[in-house]
PDB file of N, CA and C in Angstrom:
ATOM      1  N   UNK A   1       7.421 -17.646  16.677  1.00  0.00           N
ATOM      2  CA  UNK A   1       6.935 -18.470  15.593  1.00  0.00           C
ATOM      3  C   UNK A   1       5.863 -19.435  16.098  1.00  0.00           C
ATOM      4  N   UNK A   2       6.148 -20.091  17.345  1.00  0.00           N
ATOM      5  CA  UNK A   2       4.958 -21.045  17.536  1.00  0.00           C
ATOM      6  C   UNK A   2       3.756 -20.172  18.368  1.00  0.00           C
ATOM      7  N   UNK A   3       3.831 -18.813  19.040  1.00  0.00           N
ATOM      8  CA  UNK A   3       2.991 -18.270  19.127  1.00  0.00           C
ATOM      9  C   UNK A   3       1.991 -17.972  17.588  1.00  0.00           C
ATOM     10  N   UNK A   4       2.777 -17.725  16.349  1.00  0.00           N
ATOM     11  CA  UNK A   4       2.203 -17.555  15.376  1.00  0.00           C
ATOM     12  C   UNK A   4       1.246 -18.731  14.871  1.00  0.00           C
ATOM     13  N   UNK A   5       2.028 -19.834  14.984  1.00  0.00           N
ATOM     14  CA  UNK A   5       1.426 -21.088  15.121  1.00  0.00           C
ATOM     15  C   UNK A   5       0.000 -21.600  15.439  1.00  0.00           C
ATOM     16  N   UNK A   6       0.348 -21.560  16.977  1.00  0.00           N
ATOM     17  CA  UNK A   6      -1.014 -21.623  17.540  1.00  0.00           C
ATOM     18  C   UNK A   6      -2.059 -20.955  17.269  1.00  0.00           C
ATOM     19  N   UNK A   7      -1.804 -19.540  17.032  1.00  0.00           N
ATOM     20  CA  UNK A   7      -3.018 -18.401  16.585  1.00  0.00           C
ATOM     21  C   UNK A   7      -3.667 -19.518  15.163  1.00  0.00           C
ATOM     22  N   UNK A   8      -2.938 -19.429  14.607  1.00  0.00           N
ATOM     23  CA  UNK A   8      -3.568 -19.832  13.407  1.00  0.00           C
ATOM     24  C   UNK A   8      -4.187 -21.175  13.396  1.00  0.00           C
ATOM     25  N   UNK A   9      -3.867 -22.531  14.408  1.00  0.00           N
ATOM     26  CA  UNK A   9      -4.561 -23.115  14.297  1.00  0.00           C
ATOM     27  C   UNK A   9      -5.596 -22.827  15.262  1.00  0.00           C
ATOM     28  N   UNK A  10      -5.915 -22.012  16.373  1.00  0.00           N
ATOM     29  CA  UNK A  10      -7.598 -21.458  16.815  1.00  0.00           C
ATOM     30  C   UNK A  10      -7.801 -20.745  15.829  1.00  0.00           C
ATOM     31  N   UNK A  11      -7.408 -20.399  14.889  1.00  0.00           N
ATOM     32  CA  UNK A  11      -8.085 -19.427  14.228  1.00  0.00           C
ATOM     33  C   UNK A  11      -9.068 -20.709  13.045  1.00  0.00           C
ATOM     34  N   UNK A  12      -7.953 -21.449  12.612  1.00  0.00           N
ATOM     35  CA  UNK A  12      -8.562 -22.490  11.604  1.00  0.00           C
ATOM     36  C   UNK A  12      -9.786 -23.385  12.565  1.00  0.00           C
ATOM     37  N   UNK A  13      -9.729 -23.357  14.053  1.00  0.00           N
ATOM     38  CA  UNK A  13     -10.570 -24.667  14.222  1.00  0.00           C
ATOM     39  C   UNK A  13     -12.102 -23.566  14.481  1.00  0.00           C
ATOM     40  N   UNK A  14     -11.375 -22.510  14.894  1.00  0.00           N
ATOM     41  CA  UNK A  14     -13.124 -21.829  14.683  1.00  0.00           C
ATOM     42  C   UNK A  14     -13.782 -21.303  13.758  1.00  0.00           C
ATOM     43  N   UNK A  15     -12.947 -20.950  12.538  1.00  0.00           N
ATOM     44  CA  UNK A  15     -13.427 -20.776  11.153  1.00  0.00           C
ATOM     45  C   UNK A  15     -14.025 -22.273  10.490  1.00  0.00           C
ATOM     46  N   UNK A  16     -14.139 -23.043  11.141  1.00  0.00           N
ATOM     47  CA  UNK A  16     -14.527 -24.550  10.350  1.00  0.00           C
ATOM     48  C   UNK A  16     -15.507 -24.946  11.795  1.00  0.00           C
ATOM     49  N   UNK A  17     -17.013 -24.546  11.137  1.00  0.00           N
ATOM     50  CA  UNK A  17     -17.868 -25.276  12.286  1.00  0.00           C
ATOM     51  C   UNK A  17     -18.093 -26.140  11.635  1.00  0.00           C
ATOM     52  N   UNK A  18     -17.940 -27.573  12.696  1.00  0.00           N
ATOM     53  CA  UNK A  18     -18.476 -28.948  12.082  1.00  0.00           C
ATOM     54  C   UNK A  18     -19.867 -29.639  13.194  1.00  0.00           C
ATOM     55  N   UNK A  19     -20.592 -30.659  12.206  1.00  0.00           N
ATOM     56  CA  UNK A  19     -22.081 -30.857  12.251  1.00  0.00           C
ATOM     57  C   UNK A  19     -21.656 -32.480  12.269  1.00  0.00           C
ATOM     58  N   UNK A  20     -22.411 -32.889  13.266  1.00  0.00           N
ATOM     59  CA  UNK A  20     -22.221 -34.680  13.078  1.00  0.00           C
ATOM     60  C   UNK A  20     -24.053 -34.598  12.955  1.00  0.00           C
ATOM     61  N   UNK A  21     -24.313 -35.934  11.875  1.00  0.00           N
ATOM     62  CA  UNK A  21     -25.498 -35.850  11.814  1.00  0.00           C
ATOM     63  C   UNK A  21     -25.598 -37.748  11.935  1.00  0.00           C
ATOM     64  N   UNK A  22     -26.585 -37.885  12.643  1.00  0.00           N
ATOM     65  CA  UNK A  22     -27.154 -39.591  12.954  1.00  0.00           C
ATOM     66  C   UNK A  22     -27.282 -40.043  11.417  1.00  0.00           C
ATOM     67  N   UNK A  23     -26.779 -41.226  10.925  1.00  0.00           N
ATOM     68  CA  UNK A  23     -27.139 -41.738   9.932  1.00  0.00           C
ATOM     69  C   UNK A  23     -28.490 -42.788  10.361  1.00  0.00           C
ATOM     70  N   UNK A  24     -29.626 -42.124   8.924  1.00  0.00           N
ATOM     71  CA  UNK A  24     -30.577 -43.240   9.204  1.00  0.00           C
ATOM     72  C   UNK A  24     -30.107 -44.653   8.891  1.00  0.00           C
ATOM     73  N   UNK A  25     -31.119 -44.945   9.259  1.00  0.00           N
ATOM     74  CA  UNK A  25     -30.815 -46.376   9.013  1.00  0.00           C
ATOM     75  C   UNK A  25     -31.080 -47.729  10.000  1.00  0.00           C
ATOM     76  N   UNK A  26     -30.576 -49.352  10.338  1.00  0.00           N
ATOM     77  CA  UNK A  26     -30.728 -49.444  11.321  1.00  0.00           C
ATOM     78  C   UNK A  26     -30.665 -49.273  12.990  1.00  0.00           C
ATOM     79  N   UNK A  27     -31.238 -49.761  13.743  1.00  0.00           N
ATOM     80  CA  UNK A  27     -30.390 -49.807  15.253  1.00  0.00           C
ATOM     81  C   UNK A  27     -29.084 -50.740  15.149  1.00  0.00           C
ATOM     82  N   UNK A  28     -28.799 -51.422  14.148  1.00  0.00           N
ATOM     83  CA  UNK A  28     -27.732 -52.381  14.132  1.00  0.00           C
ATOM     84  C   UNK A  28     -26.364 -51.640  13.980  1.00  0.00           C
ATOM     85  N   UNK A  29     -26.650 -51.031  13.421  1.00  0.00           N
ATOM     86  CA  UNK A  29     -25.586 -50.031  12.301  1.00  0.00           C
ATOM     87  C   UNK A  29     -25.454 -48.609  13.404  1.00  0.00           C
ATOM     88  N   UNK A  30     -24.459 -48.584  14.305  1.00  0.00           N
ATOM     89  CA  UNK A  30     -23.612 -47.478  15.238  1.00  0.00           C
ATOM     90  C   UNK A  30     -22.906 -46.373  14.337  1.00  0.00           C
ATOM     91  N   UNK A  31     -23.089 -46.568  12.995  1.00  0.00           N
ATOM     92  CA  UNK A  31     -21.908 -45.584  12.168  1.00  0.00           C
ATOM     93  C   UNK A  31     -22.546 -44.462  12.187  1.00  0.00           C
ATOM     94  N   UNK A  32     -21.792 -43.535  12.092  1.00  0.00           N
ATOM     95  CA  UNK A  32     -22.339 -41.671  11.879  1.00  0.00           C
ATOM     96  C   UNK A  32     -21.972 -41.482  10.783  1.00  0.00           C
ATOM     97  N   UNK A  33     -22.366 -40.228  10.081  1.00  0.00           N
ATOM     98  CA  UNK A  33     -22.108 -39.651   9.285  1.00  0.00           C
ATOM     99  C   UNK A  33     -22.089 -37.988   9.229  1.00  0.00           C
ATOM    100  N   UNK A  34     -20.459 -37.658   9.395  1.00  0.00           N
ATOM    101  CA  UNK A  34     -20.051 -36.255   9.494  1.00  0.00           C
ATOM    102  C   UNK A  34     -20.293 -36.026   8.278  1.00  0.00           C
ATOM    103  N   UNK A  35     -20.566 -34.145   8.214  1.00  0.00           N
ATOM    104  CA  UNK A  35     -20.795 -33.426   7.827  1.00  0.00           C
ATOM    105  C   UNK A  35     -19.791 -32.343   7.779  1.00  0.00           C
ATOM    106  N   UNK A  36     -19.252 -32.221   6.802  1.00  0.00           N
ATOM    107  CA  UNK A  36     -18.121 -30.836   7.407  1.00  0.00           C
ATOM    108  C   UNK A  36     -18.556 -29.694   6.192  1.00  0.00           C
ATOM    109  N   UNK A  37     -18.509 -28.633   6.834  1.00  0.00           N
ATOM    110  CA  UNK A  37     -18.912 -27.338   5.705  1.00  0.00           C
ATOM    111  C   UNK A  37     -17.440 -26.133   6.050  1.00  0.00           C
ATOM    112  N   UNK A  38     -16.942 -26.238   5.103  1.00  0.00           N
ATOM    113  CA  UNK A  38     -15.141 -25.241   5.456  1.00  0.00           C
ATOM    114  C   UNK A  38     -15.560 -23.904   4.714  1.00  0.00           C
ATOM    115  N   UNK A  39     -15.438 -23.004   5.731  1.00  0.00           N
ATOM    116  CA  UNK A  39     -15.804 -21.911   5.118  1.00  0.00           C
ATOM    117  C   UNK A  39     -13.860 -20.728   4.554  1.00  0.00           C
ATOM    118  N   UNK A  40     -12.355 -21.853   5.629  1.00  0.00           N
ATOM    119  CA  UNK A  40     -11.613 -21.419   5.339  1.00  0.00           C
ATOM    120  C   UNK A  40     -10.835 -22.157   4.729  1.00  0.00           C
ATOM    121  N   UNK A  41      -9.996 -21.761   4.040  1.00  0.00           N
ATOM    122  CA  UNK A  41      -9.018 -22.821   3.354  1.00  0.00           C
ATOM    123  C   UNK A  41      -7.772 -22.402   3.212  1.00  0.00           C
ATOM    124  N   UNK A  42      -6.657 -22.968   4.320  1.00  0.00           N
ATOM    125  CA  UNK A  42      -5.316 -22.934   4.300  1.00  0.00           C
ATOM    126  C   UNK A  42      -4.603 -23.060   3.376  1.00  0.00           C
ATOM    127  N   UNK A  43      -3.654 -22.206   2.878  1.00  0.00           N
ATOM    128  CA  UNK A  43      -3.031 -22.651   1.558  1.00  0.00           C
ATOM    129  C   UNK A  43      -1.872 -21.823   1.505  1.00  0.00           C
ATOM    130  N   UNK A  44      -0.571 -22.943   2.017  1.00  0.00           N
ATOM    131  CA  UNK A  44       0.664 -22.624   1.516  1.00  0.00           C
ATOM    132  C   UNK A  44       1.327 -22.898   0.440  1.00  0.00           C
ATOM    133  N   UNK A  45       1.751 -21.302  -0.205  1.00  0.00           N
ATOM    134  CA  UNK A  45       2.385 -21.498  -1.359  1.00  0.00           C
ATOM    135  C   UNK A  45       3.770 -21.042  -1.140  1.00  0.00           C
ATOM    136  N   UNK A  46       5.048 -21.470  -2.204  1.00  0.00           N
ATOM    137  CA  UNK A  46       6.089 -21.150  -2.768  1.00  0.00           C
ATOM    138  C   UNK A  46       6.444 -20.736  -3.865  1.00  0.00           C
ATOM    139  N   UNK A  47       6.729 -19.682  -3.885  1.00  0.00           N
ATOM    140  CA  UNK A  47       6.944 -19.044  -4.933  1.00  0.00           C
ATOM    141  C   UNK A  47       8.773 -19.119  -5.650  1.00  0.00           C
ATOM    142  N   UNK A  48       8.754 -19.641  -6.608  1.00  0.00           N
ATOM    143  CA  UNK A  48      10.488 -19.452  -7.361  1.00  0.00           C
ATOM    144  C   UNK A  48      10.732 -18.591  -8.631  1.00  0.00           C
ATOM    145  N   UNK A  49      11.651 -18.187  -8.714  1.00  0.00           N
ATOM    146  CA  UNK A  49      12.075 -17.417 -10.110  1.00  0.00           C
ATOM    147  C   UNK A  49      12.392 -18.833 -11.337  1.00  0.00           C
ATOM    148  N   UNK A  50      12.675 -18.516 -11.920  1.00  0.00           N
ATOM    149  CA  UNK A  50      13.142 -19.176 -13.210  1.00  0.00           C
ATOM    150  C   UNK A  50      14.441 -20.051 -12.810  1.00  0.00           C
ATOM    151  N   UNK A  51      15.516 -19.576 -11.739  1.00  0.00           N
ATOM    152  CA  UNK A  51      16.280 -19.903 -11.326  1.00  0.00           C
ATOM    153  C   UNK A  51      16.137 -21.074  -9.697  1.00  0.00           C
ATOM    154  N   UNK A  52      14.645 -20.854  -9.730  1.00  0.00           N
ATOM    155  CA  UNK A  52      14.362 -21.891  -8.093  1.00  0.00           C
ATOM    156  C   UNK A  52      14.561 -21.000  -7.044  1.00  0.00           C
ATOM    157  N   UNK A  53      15.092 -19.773  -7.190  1.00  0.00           N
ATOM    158  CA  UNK A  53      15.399 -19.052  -6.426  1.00  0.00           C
ATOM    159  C   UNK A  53      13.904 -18.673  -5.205  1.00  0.00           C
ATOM    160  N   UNK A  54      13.682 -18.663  -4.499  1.00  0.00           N
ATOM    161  CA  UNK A  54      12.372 -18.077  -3.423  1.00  0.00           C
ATOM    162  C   UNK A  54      12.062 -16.764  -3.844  1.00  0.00           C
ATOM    163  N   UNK A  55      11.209 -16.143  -4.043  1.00  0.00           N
ATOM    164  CA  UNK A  55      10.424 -15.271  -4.317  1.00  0.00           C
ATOM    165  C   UNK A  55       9.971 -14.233  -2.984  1.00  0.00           C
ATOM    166  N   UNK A  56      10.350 -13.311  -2.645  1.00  0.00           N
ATOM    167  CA  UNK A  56       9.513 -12.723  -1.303  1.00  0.00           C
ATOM    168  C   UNK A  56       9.339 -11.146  -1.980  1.00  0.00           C
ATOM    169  N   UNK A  57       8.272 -10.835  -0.824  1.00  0.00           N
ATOM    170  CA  UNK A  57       8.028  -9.229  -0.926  1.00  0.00           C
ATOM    171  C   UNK A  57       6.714  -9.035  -1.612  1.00  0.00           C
ATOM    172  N   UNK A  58       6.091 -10.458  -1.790  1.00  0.00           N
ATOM    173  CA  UNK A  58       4.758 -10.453  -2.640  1.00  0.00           C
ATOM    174  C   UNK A  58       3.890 -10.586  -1.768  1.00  0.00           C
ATOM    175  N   UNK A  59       2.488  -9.558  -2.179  1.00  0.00           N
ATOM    176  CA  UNK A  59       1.696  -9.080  -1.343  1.00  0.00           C
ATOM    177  C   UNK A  59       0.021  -9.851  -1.850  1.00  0.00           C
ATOM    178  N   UNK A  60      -1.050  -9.890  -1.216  1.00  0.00           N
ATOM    179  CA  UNK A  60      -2.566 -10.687  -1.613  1.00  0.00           C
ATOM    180  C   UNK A  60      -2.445  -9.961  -2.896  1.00  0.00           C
ATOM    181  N   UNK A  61      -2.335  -8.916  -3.529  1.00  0.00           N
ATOM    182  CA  UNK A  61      -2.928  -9.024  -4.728  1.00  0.00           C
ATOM    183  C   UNK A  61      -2.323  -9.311  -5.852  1.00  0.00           C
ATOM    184  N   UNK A  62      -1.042  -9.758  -5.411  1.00  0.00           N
ATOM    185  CA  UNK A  62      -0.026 -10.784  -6.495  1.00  0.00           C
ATOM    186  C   UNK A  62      -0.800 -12.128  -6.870  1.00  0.00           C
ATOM    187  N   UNK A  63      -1.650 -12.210  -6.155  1.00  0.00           N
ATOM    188  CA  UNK A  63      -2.338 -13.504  -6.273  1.00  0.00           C
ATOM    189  C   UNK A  63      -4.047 -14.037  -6.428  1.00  0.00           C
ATOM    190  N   UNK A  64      -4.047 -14.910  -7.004  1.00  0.00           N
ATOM    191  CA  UNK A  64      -5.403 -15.397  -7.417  1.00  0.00           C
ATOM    192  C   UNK A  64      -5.729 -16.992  -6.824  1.00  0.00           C
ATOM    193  N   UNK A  65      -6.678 -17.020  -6.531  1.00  0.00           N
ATOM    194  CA  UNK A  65      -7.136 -18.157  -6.302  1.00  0.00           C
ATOM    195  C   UNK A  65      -8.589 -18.296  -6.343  1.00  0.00           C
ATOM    196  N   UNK A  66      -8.665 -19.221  -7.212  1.00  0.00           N
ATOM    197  CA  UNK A  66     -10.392 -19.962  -7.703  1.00  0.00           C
ATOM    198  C   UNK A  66     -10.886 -20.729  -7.518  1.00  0.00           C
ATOM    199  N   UNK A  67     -12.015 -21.109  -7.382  1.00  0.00           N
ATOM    200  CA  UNK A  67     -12.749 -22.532  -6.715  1.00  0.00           C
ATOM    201  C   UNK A  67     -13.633 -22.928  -8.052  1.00  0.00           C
ATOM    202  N   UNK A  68     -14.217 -23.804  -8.509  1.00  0.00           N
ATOM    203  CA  UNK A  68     -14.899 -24.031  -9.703  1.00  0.00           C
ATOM    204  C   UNK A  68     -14.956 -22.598 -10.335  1.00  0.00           C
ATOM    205  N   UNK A  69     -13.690 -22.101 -10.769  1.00  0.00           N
ATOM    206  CA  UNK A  69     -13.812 -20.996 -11.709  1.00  0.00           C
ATOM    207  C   UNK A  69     -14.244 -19.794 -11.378  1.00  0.00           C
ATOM    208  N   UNK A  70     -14.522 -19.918  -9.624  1.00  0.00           N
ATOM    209  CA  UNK A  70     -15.261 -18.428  -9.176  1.00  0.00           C
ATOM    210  C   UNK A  70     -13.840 -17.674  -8.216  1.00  0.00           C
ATOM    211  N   UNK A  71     -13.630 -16.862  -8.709  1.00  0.00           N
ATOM    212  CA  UNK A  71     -12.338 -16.364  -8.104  1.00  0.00           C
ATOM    213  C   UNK A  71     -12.701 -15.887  -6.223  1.00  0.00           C
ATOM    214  N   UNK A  72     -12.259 -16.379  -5.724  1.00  0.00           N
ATOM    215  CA  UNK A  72     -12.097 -16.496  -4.268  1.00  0.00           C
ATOM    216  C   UNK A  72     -11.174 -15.347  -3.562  1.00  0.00           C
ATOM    217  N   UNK A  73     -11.996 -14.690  -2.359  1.00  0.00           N
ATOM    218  CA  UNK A  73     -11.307 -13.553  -1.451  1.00  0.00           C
ATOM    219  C   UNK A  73     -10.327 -13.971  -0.705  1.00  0.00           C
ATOM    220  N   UNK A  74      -9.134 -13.407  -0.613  1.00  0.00           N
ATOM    221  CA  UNK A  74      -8.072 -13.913   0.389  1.00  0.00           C
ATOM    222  C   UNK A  74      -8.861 -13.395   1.762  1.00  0.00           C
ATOM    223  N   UNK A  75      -8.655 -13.862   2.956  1.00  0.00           N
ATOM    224  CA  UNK A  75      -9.125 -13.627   4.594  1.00  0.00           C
ATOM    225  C   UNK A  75      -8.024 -13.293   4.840  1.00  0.00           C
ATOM    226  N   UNK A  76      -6.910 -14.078   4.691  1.00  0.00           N
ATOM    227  CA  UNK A  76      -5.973 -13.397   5.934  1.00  0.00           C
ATOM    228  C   UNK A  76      -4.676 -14.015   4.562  1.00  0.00           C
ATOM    229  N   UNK A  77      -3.659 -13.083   5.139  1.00  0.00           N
ATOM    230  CA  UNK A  77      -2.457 -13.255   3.904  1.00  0.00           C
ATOM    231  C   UNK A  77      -0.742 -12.860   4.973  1.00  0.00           C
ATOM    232  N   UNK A  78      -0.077 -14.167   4.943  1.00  0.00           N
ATOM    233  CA  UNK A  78       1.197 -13.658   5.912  1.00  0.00           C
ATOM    234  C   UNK A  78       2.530 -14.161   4.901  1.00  0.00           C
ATOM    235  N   UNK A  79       3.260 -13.709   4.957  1.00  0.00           N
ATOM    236  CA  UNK A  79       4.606 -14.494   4.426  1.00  0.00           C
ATOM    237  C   UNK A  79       5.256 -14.958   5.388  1.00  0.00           C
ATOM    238  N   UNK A  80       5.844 -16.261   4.835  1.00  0.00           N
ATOM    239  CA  UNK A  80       7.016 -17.178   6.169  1.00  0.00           C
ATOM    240  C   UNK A  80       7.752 -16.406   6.184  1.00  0.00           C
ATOM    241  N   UNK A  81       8.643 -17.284   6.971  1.00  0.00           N
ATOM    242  CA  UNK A  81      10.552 -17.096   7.719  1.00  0.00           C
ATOM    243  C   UNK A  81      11.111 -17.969   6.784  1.00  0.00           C
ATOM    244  N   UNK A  82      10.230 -19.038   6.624  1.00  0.00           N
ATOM    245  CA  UNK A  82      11.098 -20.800   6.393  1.00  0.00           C
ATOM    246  C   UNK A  82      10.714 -20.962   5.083  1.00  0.00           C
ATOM    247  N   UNK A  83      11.711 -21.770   4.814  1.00  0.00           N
ATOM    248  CA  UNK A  83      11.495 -22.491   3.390  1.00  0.00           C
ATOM    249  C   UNK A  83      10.578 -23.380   3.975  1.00  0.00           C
ATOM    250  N   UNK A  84       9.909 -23.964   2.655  1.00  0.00           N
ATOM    251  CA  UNK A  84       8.577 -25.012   2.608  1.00  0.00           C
ATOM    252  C   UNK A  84       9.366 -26.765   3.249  1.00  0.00           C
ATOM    253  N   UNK A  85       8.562 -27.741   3.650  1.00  0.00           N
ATOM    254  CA  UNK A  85       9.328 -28.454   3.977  1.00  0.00           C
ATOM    255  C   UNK A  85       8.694 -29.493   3.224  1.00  0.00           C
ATOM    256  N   UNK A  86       9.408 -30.860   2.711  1.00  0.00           N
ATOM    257  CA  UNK A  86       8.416 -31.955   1.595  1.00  0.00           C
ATOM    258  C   UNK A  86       7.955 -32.668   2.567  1.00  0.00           C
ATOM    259  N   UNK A  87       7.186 -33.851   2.023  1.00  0.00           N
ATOM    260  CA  UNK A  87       6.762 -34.738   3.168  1.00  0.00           C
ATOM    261  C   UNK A  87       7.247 -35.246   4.581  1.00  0.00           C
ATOM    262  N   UNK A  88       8.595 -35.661   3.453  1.00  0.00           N
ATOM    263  CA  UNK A  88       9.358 -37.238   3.887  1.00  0.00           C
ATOM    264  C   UNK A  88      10.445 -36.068   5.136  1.00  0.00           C
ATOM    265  N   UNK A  89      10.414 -34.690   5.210  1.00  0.00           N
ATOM    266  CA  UNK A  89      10.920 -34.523   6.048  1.00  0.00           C
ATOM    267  C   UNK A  89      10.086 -34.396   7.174  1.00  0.00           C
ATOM    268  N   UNK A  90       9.005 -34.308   7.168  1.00  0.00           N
ATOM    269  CA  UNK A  90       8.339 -34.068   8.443  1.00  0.00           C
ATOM    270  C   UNK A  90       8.603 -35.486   9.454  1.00  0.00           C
ATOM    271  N   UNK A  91       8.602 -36.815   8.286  1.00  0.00           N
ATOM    272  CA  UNK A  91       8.544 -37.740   9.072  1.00  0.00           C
ATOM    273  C   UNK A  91       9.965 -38.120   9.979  1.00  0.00           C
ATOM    274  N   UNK A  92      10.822 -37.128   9.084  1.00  0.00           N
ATOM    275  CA  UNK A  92      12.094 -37.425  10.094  1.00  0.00           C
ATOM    276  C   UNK A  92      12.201 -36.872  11.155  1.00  0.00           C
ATOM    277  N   UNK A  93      11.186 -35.516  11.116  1.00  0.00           N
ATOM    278  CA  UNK A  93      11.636 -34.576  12.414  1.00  0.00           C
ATOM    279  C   UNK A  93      12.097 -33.394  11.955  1.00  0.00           C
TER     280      UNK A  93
END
């Protein structure tokens, strides 16, 4: 699992080239201004029945996803092991 892990975050940090660009302006003023252009976009979903029940066995073309209304290509498509986890548990550990 954390081999799976890791893949995916080299996979996310080289699918996202980022650009720092000098803000004009004065010599007084040290601030930059990043630039980020994401060409991937991570997105975990959960799926439930009517009952809350988890949903598995569903494959990319069970699914849609759109960006201002332009329907968007899946890149890469895996199903978990784990149930989803909420915030407030991450912060416990």
């Amino acid at each position: 699992m954390m081999a799976k892990l890791a893949l995916l975050l080299v996979m996310g940090a080289l699918a996202t080239p980022f650009v720092a660009v000098a803000q004009n302006g004065d010599a007084d003023s040290p601030e930059a201004v990043f630039r980020i252009e994401v060409d991937m976009v991570l997105l975990n979903v959960a799926v439930t029945d009517r009952r809350g029940n988890y949903v598995t066995g569903l494959r990319p073309w069970d699914f849609r996803v759109s960006e201002d209304g332009i329907e968007q290509t899946l890149a890469t498509f895996a199903e978990g092991s784990e149930a989803p986890r909420r915030l407030g548990e991450f912060a416990q550990g």
